[in-house]
N, C-alpha and C. Protein backbone atom coordinates (compact mmCIF):
# COMPACT_ATOMS: atom_id res chain seq x y z
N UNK A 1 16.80 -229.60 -2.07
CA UNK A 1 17.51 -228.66 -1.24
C UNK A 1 16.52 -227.67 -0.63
N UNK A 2 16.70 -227.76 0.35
CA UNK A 2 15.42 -226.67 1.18
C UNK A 2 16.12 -225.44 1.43
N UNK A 3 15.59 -224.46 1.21
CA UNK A 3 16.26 -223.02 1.06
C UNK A 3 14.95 -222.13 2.36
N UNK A 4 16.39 -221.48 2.83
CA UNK A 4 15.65 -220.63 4.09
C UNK A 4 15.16 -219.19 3.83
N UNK A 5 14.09 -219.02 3.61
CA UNK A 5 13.59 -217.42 3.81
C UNK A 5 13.60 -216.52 4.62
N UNK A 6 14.43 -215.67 4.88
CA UNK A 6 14.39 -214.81 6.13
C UNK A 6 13.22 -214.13 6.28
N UNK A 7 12.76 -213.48 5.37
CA UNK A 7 11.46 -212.85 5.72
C UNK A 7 10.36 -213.49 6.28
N UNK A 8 9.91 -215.00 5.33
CA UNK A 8 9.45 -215.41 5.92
C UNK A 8 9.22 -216.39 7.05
N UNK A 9 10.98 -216.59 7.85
CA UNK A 9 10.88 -216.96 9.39
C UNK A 9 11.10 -215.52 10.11
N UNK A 10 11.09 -214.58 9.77
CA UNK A 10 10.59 -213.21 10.84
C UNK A 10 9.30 -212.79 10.85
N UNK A 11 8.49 -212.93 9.61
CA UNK A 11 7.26 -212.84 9.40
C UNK A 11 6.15 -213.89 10.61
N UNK A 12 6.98 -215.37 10.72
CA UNK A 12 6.35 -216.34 11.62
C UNK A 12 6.95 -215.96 12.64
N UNK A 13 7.73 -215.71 13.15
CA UNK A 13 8.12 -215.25 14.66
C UNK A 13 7.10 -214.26 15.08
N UNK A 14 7.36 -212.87 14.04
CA UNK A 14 6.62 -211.99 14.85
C UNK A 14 5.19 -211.50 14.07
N UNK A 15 4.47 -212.29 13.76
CA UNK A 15 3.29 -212.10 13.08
C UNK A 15 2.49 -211.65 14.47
N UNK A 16 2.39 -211.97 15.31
CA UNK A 16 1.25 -211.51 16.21
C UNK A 16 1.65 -210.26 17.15
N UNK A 17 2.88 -209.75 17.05
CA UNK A 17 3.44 -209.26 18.08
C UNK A 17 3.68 -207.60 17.17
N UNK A 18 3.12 -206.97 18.38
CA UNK A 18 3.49 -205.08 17.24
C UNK A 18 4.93 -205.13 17.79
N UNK A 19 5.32 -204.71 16.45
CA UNK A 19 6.79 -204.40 15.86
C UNK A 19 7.23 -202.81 16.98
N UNK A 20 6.17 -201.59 17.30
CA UNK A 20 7.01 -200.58 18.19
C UNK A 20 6.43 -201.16 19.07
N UNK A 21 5.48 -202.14 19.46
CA UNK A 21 5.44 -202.72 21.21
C UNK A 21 6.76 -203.66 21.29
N UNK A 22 7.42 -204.65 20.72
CA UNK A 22 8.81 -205.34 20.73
C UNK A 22 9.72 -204.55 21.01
N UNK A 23 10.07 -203.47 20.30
CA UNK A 23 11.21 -202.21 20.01
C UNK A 23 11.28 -201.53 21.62
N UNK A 24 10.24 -201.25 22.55
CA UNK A 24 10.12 -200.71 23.31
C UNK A 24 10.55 -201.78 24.81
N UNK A 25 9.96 -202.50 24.31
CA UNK A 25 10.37 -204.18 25.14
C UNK A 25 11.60 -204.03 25.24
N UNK A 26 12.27 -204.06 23.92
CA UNK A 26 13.87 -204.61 23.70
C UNK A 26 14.80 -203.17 24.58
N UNK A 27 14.31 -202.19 24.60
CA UNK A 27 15.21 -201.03 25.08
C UNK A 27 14.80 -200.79 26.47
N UNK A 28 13.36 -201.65 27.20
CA UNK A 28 13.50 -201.32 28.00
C UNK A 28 14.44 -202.93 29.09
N UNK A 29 14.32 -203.91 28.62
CA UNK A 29 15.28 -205.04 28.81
C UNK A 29 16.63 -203.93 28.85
N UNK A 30 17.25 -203.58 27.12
CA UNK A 30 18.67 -203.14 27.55
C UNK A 30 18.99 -201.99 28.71
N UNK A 31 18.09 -200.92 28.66
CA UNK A 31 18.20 -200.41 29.81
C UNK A 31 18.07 -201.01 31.16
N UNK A 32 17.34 -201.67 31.35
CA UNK A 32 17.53 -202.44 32.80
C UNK A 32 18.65 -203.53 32.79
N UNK A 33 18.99 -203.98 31.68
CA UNK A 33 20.73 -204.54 32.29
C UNK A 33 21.74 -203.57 32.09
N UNK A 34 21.80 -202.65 31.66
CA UNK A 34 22.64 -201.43 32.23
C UNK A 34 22.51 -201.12 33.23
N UNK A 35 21.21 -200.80 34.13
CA UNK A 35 21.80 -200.28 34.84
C UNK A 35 21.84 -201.10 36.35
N UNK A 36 21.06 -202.40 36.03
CA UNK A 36 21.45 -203.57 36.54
C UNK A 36 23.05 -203.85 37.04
N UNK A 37 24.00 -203.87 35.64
CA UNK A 37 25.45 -203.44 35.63
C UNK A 37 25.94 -202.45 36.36
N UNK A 38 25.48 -200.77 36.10
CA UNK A 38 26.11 -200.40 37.17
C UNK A 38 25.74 -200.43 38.63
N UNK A 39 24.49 -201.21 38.97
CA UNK A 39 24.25 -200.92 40.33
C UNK A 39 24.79 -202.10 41.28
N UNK A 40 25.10 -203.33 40.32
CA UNK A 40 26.19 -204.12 40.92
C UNK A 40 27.65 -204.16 40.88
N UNK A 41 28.17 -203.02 40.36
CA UNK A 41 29.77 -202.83 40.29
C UNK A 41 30.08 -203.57 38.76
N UNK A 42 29.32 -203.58 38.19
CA UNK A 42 30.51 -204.72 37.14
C UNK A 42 30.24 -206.02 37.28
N UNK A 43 29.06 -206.55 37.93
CA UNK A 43 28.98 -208.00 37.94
C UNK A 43 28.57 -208.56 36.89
N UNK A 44 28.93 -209.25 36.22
CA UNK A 44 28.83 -209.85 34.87
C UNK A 44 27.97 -211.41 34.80
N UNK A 45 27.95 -211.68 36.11
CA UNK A 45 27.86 -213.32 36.55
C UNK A 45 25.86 -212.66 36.88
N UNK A 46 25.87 -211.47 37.39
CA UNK A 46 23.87 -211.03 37.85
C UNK A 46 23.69 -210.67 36.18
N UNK A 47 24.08 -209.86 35.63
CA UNK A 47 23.82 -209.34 34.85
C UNK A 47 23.18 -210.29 33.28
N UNK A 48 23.94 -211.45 33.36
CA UNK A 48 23.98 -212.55 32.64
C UNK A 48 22.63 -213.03 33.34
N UNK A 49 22.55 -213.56 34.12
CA UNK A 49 21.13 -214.52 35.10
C UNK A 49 20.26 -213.34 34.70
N UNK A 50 20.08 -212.44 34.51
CA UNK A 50 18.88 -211.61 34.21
C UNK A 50 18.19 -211.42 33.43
N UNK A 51 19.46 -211.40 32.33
CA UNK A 51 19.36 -211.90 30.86
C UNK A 51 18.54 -213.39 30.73
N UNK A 52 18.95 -214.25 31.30
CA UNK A 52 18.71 -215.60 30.95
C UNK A 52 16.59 -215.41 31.30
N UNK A 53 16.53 -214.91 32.47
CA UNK A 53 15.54 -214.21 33.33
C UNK A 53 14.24 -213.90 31.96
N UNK A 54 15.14 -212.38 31.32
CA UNK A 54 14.47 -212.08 30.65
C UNK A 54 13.99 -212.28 29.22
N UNK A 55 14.82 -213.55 28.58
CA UNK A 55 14.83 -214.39 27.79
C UNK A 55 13.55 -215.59 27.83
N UNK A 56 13.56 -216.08 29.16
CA UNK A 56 12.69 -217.01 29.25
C UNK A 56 11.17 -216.34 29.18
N UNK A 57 11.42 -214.95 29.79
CA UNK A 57 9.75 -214.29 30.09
C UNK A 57 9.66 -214.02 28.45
N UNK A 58 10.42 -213.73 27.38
CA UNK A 58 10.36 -213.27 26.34
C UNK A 58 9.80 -214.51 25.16
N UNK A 59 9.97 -216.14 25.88
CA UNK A 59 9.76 -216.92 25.07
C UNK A 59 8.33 -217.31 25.64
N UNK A 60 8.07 -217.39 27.10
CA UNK A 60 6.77 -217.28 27.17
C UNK A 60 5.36 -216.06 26.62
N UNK A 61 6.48 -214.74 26.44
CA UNK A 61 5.45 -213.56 25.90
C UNK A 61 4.92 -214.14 24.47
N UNK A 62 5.91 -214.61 23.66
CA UNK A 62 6.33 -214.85 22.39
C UNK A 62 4.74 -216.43 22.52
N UNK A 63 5.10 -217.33 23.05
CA UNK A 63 3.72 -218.34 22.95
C UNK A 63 2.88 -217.96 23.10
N UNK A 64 2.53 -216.82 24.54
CA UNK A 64 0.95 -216.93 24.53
C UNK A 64 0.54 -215.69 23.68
N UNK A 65 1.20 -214.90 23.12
CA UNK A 65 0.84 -213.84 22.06
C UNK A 65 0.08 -214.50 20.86
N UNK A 66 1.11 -216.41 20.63
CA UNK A 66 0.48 -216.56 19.63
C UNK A 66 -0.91 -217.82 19.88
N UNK A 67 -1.57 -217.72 21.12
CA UNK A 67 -2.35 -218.62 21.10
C UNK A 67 -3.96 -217.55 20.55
N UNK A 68 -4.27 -218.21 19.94
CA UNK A 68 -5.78 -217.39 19.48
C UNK A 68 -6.59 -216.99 20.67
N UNK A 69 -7.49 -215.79 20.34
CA UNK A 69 -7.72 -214.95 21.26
C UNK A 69 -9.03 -215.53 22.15
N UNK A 70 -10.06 -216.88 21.10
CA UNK A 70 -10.78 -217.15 21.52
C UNK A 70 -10.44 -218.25 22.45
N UNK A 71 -9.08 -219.32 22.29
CA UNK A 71 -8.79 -219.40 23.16
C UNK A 71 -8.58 -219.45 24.63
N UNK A 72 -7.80 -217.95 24.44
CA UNK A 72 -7.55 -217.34 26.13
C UNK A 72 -9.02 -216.87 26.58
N UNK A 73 -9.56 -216.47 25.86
CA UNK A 73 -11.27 -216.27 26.34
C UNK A 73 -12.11 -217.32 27.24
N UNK A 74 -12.17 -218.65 26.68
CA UNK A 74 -12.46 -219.63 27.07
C UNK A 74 -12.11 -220.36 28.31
N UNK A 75 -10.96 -219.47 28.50
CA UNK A 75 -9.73 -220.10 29.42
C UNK A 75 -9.71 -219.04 30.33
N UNK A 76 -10.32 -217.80 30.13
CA UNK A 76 -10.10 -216.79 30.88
C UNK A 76 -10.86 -217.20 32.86
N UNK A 77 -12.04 -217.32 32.47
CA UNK A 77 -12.79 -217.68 33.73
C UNK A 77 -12.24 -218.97 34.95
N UNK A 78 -12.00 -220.13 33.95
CA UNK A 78 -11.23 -221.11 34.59
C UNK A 78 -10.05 -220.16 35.76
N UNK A 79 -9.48 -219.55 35.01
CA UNK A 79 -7.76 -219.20 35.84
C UNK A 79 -7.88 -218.36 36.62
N UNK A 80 -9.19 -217.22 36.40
CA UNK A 80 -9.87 -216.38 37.44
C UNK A 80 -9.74 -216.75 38.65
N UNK A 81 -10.87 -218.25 38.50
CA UNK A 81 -11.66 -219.18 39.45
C UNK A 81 -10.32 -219.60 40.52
N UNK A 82 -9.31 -220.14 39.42
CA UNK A 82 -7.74 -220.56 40.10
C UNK A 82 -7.16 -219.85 40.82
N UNK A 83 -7.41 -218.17 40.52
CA UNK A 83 -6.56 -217.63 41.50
C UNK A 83 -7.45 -216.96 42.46
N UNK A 84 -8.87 -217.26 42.33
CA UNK A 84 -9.46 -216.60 43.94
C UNK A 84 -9.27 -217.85 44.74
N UNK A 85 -9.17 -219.37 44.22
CA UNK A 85 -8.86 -220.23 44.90
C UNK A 85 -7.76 -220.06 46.00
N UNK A 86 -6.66 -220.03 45.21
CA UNK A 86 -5.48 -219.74 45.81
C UNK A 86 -5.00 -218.72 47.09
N UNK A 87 -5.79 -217.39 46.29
CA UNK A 87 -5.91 -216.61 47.39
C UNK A 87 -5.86 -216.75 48.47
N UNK A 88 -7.56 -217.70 48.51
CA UNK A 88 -8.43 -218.15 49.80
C UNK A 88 -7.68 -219.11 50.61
N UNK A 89 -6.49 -219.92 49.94
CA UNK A 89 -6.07 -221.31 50.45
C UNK A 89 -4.99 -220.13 51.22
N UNK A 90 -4.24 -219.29 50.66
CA UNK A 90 -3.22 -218.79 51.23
C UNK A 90 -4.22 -218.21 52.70
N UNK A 91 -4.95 -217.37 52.27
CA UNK A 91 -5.34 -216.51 53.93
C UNK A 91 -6.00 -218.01 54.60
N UNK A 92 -6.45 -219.18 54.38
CA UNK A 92 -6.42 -220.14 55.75
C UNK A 92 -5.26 -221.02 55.48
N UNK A 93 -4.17 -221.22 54.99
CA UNK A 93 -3.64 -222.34 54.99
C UNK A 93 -1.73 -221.84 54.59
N UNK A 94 -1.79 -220.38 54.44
CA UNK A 94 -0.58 -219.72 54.15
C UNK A 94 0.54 -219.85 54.92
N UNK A 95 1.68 -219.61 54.64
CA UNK A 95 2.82 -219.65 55.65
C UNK A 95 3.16 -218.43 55.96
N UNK A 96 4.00 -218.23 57.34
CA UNK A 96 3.83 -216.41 57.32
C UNK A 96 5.28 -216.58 57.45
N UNK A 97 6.26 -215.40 56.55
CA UNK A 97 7.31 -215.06 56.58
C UNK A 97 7.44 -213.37 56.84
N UNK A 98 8.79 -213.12 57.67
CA UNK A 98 8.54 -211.78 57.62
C UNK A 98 7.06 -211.17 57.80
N UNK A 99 6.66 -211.71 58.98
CA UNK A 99 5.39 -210.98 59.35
C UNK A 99 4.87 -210.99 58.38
N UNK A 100 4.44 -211.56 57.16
CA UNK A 100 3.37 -211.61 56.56
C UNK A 100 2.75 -213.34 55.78
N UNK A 101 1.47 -213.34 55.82
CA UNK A 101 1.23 -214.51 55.12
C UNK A 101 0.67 -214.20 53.85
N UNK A 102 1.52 -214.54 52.60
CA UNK A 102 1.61 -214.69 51.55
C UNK A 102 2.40 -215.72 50.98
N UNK A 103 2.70 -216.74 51.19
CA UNK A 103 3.05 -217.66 50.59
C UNK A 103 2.64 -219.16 50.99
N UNK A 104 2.10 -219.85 49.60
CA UNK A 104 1.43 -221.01 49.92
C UNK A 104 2.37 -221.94 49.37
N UNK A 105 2.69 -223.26 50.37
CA UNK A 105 3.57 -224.35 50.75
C UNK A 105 2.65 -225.20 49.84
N UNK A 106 2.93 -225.82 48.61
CA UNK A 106 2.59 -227.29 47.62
C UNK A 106 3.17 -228.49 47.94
N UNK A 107 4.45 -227.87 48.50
CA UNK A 107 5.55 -229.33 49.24
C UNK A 107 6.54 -229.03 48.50
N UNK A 108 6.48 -229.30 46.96
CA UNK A 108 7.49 -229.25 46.40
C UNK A 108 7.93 -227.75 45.74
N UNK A 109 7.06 -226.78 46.22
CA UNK A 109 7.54 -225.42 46.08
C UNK A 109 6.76 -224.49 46.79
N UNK A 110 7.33 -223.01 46.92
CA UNK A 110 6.50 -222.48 47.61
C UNK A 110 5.90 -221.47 46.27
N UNK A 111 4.44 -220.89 46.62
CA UNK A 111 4.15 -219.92 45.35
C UNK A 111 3.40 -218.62 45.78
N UNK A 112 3.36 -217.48 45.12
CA UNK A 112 2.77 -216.40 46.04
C UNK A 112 1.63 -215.84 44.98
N UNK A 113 0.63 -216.38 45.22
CA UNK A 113 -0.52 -215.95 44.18
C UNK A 113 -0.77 -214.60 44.54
């Protein structure tokens, strides 16, 4: 019979993550769907998608918090390199909306480095 530890599946969730940096996270999420709520009348249908929104950014915070630091180090220069790339592709190769060019066309999406 396998028996569940709460402490120690909260301990693995949030081992890498400070406990008043989360706390501050979490109130500033609930405050912005409040007032998300009142600045759309009561819409329940935005308010929800925002949530979902800020759920997903919360499961990506939650992975790369826990990838080791030497890691992202290693990895740091590569993604640098990626986004002066991008940059550069946008100012010759960008699409211009609204009078401005910032967004680069992949085909199958557009992205705004």
């Amino acid at each position: 019979m396998i028996t569940l530890d709460i402490k120690k599946i909260g301990y693995y969730f949030t081992r890498y993550i400070d406990n008043f940096l989360l706390a501050g996270i979490f109130l500033l999420m609930l405050t912005g769907l409040i007032v998300l709520y009142s600045a759309t009348g009561g819409n329940l249908t935005r308010v929800i998608s925002q949530l979902i929104n800020m759920v997903v950014a919360f499961v990506v915070m939650w992975i790369v918090a826990n990838i080791p630091l030497q890691r992202i180090m290693r990895l740091a220069f590569p993604i640098y390199v990626l986004g002066i790339i991008l940059l550069v592709a946008v100012a010759l190769f960008g699409e211009v909306q609204n009078g401005a060019r910032r967004w680069l066309n992949l085909g199958f999406t557009n992205i705004q480095p």
